[in-house]
PDB file of N, CA and C in Angstrom:
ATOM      1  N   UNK A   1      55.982 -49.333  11.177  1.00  0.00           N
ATOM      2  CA  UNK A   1      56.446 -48.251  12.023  1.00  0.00           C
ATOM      3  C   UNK A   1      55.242 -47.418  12.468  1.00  0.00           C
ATOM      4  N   UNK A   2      55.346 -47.436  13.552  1.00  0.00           N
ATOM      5  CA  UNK A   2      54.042 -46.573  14.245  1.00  0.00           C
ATOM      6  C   UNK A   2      54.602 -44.756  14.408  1.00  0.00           C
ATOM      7  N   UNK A   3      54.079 -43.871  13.668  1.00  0.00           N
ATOM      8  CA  UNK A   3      54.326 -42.530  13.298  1.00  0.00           C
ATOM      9  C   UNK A   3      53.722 -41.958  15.225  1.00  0.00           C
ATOM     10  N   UNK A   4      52.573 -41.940  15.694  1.00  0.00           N
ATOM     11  CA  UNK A   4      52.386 -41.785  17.005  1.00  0.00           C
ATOM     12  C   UNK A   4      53.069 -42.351  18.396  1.00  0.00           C
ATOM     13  N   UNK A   5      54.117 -43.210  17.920  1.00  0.00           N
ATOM     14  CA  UNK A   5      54.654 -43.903  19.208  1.00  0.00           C
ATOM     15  C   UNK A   5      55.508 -43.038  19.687  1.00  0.00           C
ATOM     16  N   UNK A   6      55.733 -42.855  21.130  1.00  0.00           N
ATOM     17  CA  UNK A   6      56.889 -42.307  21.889  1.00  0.00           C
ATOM     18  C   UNK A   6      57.319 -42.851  22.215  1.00  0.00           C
ATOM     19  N   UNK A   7      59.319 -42.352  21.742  1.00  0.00           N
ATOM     20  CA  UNK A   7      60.267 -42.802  21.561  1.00  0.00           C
ATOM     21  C   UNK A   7      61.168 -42.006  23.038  1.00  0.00           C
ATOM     22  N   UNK A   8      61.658 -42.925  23.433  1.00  0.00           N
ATOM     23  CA  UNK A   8      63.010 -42.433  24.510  1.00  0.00           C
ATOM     24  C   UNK A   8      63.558 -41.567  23.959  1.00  0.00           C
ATOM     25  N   UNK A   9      64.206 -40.357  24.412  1.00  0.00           N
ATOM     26  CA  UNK A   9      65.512 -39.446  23.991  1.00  0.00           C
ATOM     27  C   UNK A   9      64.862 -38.280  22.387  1.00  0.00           C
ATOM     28  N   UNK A  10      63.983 -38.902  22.008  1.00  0.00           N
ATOM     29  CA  UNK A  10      62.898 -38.552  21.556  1.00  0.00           C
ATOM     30  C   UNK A  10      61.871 -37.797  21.926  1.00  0.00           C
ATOM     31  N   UNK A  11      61.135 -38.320  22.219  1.00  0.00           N
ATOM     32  CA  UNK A  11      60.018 -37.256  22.874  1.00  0.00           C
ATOM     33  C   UNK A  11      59.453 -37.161  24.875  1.00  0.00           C
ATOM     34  N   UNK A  12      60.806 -37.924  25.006  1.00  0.00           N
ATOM     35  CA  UNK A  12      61.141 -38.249  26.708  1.00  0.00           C
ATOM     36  C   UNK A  12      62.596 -38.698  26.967  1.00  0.00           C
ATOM     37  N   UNK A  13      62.728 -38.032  27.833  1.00  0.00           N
ATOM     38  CA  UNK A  13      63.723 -39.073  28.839  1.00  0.00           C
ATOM     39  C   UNK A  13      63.902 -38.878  29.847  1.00  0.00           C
ATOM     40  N   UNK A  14      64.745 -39.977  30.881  1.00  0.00           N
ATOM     41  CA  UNK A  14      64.669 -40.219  32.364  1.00  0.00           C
ATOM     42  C   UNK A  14      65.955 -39.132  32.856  1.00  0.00           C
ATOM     43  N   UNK A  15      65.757 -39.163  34.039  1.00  0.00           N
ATOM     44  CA  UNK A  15      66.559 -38.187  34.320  1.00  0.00           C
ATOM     45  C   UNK A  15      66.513 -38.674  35.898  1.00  0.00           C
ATOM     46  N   UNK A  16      67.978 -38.995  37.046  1.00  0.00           N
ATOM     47  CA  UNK A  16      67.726 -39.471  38.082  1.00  0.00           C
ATOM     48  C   UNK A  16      66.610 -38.589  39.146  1.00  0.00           C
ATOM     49  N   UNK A  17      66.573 -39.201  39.760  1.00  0.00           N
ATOM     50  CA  UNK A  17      65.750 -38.383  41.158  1.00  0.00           C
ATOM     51  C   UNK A  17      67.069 -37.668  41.717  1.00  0.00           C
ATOM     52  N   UNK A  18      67.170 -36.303  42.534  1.00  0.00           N
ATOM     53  CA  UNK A  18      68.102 -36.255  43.325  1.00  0.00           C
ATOM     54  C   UNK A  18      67.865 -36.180  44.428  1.00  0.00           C
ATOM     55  N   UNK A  19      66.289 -36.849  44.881  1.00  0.00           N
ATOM     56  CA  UNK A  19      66.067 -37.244  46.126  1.00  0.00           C
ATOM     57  C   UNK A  19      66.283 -38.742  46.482  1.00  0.00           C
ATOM     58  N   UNK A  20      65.984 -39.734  45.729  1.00  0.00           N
ATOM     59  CA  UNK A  20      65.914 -41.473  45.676  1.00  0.00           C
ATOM     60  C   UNK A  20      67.087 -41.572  44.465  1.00  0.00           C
ATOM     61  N   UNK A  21      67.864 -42.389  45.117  1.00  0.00           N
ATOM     62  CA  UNK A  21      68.862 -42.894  43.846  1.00  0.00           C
ATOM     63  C   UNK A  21      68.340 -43.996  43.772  1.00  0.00           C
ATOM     64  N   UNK A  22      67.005 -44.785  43.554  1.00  0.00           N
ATOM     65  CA  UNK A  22      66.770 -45.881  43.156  1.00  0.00           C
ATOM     66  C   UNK A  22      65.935 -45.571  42.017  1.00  0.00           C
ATOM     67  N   UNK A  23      65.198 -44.036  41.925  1.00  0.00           N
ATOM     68  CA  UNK A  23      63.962 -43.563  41.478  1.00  0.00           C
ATOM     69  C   UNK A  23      64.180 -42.920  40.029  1.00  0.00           C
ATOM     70  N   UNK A  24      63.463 -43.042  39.212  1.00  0.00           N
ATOM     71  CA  UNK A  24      63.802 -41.945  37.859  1.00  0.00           C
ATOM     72  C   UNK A  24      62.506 -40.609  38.228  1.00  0.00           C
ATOM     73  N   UNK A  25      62.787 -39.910  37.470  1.00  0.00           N
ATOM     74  CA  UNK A  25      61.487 -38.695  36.869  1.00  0.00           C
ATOM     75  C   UNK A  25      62.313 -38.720  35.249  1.00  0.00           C
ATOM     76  N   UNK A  26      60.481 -37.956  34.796  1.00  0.00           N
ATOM     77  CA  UNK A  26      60.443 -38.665  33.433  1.00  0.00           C
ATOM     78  C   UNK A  26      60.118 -36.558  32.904  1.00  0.00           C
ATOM     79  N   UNK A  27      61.023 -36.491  31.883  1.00  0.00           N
ATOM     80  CA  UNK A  27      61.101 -35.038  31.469  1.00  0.00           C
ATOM     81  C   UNK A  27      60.394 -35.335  29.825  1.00  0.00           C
ATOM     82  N   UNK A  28      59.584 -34.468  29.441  1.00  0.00           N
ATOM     83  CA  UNK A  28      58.872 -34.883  28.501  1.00  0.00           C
ATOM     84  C   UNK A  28      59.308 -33.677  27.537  1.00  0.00           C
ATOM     85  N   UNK A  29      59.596 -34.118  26.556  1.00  0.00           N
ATOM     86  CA  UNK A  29      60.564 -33.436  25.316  1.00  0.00           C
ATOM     87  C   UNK A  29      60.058 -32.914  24.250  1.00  0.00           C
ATOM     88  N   UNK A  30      58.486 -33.631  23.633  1.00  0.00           N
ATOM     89  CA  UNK A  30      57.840 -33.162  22.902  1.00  0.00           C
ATOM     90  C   UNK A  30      56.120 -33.033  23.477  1.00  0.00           C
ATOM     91  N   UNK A  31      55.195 -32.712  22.885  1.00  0.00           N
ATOM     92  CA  UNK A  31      53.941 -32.951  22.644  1.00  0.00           C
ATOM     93  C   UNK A  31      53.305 -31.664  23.358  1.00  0.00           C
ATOM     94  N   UNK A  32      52.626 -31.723  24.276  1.00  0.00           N
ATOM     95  CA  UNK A  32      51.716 -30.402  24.546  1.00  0.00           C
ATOM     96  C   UNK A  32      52.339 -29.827  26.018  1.00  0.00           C
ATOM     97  N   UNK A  33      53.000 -30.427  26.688  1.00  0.00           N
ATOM     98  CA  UNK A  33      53.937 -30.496  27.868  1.00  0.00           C
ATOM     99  C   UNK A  33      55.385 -30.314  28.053  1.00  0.00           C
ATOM    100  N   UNK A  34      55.795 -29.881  26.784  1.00  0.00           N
ATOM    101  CA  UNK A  34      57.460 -29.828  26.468  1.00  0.00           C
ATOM    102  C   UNK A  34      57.990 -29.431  28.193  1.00  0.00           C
ATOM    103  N   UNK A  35      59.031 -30.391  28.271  1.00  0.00           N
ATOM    104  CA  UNK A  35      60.076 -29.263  29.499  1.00  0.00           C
ATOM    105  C   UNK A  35      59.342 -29.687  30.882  1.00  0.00           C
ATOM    106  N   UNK A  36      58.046 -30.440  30.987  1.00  0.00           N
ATOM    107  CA  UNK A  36      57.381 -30.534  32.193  1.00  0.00           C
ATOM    108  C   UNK A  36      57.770 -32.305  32.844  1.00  0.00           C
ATOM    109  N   UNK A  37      58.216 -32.050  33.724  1.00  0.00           N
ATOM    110  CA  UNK A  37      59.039 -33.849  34.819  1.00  0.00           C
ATOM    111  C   UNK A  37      58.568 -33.741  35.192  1.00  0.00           C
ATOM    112  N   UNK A  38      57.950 -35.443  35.372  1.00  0.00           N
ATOM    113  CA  UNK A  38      57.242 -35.996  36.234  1.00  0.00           C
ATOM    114  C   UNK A  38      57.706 -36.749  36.855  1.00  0.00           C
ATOM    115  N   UNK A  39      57.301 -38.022  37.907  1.00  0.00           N
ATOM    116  CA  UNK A  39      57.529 -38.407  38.497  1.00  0.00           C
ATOM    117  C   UNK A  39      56.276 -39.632  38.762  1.00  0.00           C
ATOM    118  N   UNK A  40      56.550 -40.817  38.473  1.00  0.00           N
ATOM    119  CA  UNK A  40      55.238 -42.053  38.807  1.00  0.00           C
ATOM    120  C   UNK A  40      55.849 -42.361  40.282  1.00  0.00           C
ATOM    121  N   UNK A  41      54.421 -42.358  41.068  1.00  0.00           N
ATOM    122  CA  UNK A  41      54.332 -43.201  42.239  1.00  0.00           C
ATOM    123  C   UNK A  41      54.110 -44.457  41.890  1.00  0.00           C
ATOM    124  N   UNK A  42      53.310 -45.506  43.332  1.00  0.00           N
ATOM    125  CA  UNK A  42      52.951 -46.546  42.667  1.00  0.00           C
ATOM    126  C   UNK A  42      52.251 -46.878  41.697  1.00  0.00           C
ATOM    127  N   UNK A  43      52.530 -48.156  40.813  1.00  0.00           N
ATOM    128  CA  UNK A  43      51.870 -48.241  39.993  1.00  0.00           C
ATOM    129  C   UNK A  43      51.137 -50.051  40.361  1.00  0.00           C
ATOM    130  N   UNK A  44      49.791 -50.125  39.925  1.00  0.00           N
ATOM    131  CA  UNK A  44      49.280 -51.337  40.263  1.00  0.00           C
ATOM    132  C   UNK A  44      48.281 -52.062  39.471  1.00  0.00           C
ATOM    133  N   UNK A  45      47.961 -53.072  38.985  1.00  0.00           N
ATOM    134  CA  UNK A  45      47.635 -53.986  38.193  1.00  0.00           C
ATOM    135  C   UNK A  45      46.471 -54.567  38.563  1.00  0.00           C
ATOM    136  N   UNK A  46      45.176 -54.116  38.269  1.00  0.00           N
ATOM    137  CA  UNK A  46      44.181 -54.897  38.375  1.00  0.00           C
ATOM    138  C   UNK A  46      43.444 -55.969  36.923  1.00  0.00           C
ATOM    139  N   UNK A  47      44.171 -56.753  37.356  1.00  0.00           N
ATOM    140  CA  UNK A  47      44.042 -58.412  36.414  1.00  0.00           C
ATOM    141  C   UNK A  47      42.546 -58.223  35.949  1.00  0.00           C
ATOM    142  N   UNK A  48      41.695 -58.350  36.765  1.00  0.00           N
ATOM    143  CA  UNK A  48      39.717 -58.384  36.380  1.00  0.00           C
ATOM    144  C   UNK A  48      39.552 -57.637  35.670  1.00  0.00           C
ATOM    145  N   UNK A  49      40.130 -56.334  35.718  1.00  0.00           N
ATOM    146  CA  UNK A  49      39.351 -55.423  34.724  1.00  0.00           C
ATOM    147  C   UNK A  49      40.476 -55.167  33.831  1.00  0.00           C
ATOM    148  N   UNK A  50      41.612 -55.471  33.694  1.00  0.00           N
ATOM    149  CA  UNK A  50      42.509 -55.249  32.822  1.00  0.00           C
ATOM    150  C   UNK A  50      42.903 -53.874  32.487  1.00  0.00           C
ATOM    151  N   UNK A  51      43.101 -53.393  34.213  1.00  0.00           N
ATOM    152  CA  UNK A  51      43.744 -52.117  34.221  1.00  0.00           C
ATOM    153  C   UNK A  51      44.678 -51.516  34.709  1.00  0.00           C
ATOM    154  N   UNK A  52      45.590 -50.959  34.279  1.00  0.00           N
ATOM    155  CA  UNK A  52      46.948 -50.256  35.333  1.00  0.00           C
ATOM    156  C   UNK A  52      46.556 -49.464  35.999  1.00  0.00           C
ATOM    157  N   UNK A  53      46.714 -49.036  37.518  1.00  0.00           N
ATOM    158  CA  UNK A  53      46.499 -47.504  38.296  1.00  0.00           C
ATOM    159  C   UNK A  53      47.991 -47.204  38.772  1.00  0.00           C
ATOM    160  N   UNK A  54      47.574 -45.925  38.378  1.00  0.00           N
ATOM    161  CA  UNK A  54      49.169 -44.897  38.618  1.00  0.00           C
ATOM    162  C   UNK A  54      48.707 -44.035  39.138  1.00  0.00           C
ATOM    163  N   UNK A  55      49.677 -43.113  40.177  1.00  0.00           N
ATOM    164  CA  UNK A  55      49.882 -41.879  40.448  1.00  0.00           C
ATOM    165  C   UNK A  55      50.957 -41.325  39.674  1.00  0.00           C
ATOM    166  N   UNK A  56      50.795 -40.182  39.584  1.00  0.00           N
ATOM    167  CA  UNK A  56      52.128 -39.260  39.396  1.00  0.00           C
ATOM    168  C   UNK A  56      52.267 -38.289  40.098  1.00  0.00           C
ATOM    169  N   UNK A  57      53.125 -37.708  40.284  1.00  0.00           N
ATOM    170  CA  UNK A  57      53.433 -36.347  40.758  1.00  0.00           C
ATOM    171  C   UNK A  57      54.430 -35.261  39.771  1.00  0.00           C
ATOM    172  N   UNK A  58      53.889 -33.952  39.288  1.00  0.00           N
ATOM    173  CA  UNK A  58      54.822 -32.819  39.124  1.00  0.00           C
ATOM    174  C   UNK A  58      55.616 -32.494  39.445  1.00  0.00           C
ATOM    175  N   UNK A  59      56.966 -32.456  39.332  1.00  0.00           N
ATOM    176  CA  UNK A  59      58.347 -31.984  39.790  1.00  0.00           C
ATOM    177  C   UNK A  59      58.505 -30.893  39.289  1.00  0.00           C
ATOM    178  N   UNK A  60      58.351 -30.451  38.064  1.00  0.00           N
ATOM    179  CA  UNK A  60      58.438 -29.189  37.716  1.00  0.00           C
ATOM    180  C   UNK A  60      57.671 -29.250  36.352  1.00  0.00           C
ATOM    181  N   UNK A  61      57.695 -28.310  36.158  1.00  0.00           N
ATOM    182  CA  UNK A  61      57.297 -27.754  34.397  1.00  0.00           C
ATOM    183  C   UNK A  61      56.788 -25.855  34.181  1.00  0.00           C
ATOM    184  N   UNK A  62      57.189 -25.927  33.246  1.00  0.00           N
ATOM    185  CA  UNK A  62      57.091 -24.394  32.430  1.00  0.00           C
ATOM    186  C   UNK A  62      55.422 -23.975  32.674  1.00  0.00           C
ATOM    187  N   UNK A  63      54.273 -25.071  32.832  1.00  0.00           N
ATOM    188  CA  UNK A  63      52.841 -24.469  32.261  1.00  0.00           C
ATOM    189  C   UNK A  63      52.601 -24.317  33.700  1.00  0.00           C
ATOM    190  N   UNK A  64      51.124 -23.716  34.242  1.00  0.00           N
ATOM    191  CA  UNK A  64      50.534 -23.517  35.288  1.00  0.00           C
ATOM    192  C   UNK A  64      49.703 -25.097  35.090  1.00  0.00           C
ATOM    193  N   UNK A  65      49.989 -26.116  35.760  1.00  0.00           N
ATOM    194  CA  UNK A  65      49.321 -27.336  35.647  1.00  0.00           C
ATOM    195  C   UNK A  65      49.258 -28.190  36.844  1.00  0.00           C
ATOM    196  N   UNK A  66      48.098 -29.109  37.265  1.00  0.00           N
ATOM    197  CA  UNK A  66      47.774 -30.262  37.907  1.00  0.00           C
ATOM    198  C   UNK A  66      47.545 -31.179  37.627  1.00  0.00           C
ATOM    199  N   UNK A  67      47.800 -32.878  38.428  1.00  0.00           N
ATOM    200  CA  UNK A  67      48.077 -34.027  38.474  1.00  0.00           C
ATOM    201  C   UNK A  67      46.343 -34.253  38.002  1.00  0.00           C
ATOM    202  N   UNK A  68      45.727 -32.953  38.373  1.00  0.00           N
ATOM    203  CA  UNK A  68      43.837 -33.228  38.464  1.00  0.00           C
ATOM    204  C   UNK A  68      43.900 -32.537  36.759  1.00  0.00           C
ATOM    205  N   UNK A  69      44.375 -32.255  35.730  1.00  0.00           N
ATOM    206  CA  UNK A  69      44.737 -32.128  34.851  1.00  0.00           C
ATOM    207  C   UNK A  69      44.082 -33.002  33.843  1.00  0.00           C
ATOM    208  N   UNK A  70      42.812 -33.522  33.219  1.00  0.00           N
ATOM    209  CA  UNK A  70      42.685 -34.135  32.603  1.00  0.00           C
ATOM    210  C   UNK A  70      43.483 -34.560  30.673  1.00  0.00           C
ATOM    211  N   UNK A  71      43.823 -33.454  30.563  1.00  0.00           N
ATOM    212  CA  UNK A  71      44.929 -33.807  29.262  1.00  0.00           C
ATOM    213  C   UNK A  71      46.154 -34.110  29.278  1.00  0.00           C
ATOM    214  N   UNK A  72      46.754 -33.676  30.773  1.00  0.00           N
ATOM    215  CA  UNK A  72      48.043 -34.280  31.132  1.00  0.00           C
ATOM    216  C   UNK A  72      47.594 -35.659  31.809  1.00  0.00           C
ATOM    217  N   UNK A  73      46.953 -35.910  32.532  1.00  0.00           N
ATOM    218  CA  UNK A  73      46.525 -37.601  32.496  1.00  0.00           C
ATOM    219  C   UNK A  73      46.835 -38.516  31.636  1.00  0.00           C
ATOM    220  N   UNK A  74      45.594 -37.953  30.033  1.00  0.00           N
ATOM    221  CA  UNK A  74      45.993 -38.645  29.210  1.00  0.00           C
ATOM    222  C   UNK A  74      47.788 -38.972  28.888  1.00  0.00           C
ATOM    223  N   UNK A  75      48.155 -37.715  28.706  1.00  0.00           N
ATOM    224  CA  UNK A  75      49.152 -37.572  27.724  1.00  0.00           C
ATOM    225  C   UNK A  75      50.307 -39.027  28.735  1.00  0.00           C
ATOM    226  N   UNK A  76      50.262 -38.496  30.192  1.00  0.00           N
ATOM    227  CA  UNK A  76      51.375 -38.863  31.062  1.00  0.00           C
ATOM    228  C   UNK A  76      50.600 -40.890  30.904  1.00  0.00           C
ATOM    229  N   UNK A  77      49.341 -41.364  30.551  1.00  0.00           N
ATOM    230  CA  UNK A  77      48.827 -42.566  30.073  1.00  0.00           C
ATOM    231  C   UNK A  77      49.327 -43.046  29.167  1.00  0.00           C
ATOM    232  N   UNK A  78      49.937 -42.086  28.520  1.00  0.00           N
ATOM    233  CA  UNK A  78      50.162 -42.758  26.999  1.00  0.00           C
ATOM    234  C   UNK A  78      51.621 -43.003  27.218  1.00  0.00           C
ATOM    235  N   UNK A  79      52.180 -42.279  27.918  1.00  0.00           N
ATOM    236  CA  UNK A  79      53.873 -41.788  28.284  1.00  0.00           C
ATOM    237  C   UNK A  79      54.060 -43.427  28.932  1.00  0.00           C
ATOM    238  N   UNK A  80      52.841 -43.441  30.072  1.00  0.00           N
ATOM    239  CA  UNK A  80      53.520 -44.704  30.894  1.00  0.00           C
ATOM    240  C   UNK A  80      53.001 -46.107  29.766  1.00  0.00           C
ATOM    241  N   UNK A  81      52.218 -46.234  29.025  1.00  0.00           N
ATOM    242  CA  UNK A  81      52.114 -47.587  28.409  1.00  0.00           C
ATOM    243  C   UNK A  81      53.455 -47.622  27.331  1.00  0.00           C
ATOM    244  N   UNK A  82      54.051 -46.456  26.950  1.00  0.00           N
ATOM    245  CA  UNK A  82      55.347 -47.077  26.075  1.00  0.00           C
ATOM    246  C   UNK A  82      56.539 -47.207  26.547  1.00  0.00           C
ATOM    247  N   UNK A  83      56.676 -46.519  28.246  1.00  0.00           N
ATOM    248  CA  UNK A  83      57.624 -46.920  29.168  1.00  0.00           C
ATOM    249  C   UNK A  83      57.620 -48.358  29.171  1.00  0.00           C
ATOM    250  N   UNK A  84      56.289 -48.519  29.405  1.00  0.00           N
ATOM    251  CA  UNK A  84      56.373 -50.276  30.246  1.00  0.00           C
ATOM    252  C   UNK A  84      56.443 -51.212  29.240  1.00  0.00           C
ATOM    253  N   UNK A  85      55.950 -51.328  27.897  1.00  0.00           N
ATOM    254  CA  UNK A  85      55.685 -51.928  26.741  1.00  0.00           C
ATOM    255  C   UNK A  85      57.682 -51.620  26.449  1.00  0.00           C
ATOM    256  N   UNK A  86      58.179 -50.773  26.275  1.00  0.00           N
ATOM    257  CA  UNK A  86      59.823 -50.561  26.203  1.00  0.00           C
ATOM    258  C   UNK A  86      59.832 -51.562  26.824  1.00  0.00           C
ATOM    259  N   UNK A  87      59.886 -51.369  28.162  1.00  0.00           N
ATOM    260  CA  UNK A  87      60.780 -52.249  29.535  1.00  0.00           C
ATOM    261  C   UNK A  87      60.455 -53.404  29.361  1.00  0.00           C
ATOM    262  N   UNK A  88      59.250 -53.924  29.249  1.00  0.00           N
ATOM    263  CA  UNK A  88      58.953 -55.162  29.443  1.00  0.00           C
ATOM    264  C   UNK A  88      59.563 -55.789  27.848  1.00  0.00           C
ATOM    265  N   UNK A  89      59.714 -55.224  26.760  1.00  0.00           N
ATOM    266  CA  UNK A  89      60.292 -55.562  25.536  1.00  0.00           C
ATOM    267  C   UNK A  89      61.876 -55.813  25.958  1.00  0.00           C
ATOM    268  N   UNK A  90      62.438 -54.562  26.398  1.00  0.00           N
ATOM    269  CA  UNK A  90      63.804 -54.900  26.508  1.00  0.00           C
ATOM    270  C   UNK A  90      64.805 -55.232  27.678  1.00  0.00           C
ATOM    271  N   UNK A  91      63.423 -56.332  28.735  1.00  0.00           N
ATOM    272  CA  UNK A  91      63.763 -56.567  29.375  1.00  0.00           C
ATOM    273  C   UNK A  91      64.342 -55.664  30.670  1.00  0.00           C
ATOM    274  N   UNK A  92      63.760 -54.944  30.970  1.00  0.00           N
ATOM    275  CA  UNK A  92      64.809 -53.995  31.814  1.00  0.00           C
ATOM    276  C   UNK A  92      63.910 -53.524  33.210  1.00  0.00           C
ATOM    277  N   UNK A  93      62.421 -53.837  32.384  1.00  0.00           N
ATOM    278  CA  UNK A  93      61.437 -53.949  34.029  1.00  0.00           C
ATOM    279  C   UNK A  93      61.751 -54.632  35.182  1.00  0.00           C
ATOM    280  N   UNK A  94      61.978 -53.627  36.679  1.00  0.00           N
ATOM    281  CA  UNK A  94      61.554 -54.664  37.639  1.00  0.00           C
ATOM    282  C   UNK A  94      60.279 -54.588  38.665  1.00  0.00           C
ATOM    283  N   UNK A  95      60.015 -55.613  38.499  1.00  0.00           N
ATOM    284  CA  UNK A  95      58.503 -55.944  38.630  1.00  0.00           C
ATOM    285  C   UNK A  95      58.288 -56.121  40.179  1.00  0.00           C
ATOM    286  N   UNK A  96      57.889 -55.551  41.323  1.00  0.00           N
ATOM    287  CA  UNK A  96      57.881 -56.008  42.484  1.00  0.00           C
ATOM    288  C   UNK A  96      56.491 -56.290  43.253  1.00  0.00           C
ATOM    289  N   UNK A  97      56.152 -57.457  44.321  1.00  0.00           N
ATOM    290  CA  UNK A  97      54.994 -57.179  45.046  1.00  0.00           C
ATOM    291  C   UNK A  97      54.608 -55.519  45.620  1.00  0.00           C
ATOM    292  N   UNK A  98      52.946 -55.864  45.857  1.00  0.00           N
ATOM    293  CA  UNK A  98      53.039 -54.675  46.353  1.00  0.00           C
ATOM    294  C   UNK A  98      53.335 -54.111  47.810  1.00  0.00           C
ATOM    295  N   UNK A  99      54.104 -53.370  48.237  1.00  0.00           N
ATOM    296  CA  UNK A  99      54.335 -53.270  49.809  1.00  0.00           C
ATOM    297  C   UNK A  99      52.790 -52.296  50.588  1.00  0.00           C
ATOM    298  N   UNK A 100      52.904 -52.990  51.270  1.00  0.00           N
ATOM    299  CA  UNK A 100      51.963 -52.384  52.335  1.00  0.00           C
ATOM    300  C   UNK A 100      52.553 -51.264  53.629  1.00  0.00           C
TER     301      UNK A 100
END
């Protein structure tokens, strides 16, 4: 059992867009950001260097904060590798080309 892992409903959860009904934002429940939704743009996969690139965007939150934020970076890094490591575990990722 990993004591640092974030858990769904736990220390996050999704919550619809009420702009895109295809879209989630992600409300973060515990850690240094309590109460602050986000929102991932695209996300994209560079194979060579074995790296994910994401955007996000702020929807709301309680602190005075930016996306240029280097500890919310991290934190919202760590948020998206146990989203996708979830999804891709329980099957529930969908995976699409990228649109231009």
């Amino acid at each position: 059992m990993d004591i640092d892992r974030l858990s769904e409903g736990v220390d996050y959860e999704f919550i619809p867009s009420p702009s895109d009904e295809n879209a989630w934002q992600v409300r973060m429940l515990t850690g240094p950001y309590p109460e602050t939704v986000i929102m991932f743009d695209k996300l994209s996969v560079d194979g060579k260097q074995e790296l994910i690139n994401f955007n996000f965007t702020i929807v709301e939150s309680p602190d005075d904060i930016t996306v240029d934020d280097s500890d919310l970076q991290a934190v919202v890094g760590s948020l998206l590798f146990y989203i996708l490591e979830d999804s891709l575990t329980n099957q529930t990722a969908q995976i699409t080309e990228r649109t231009k």
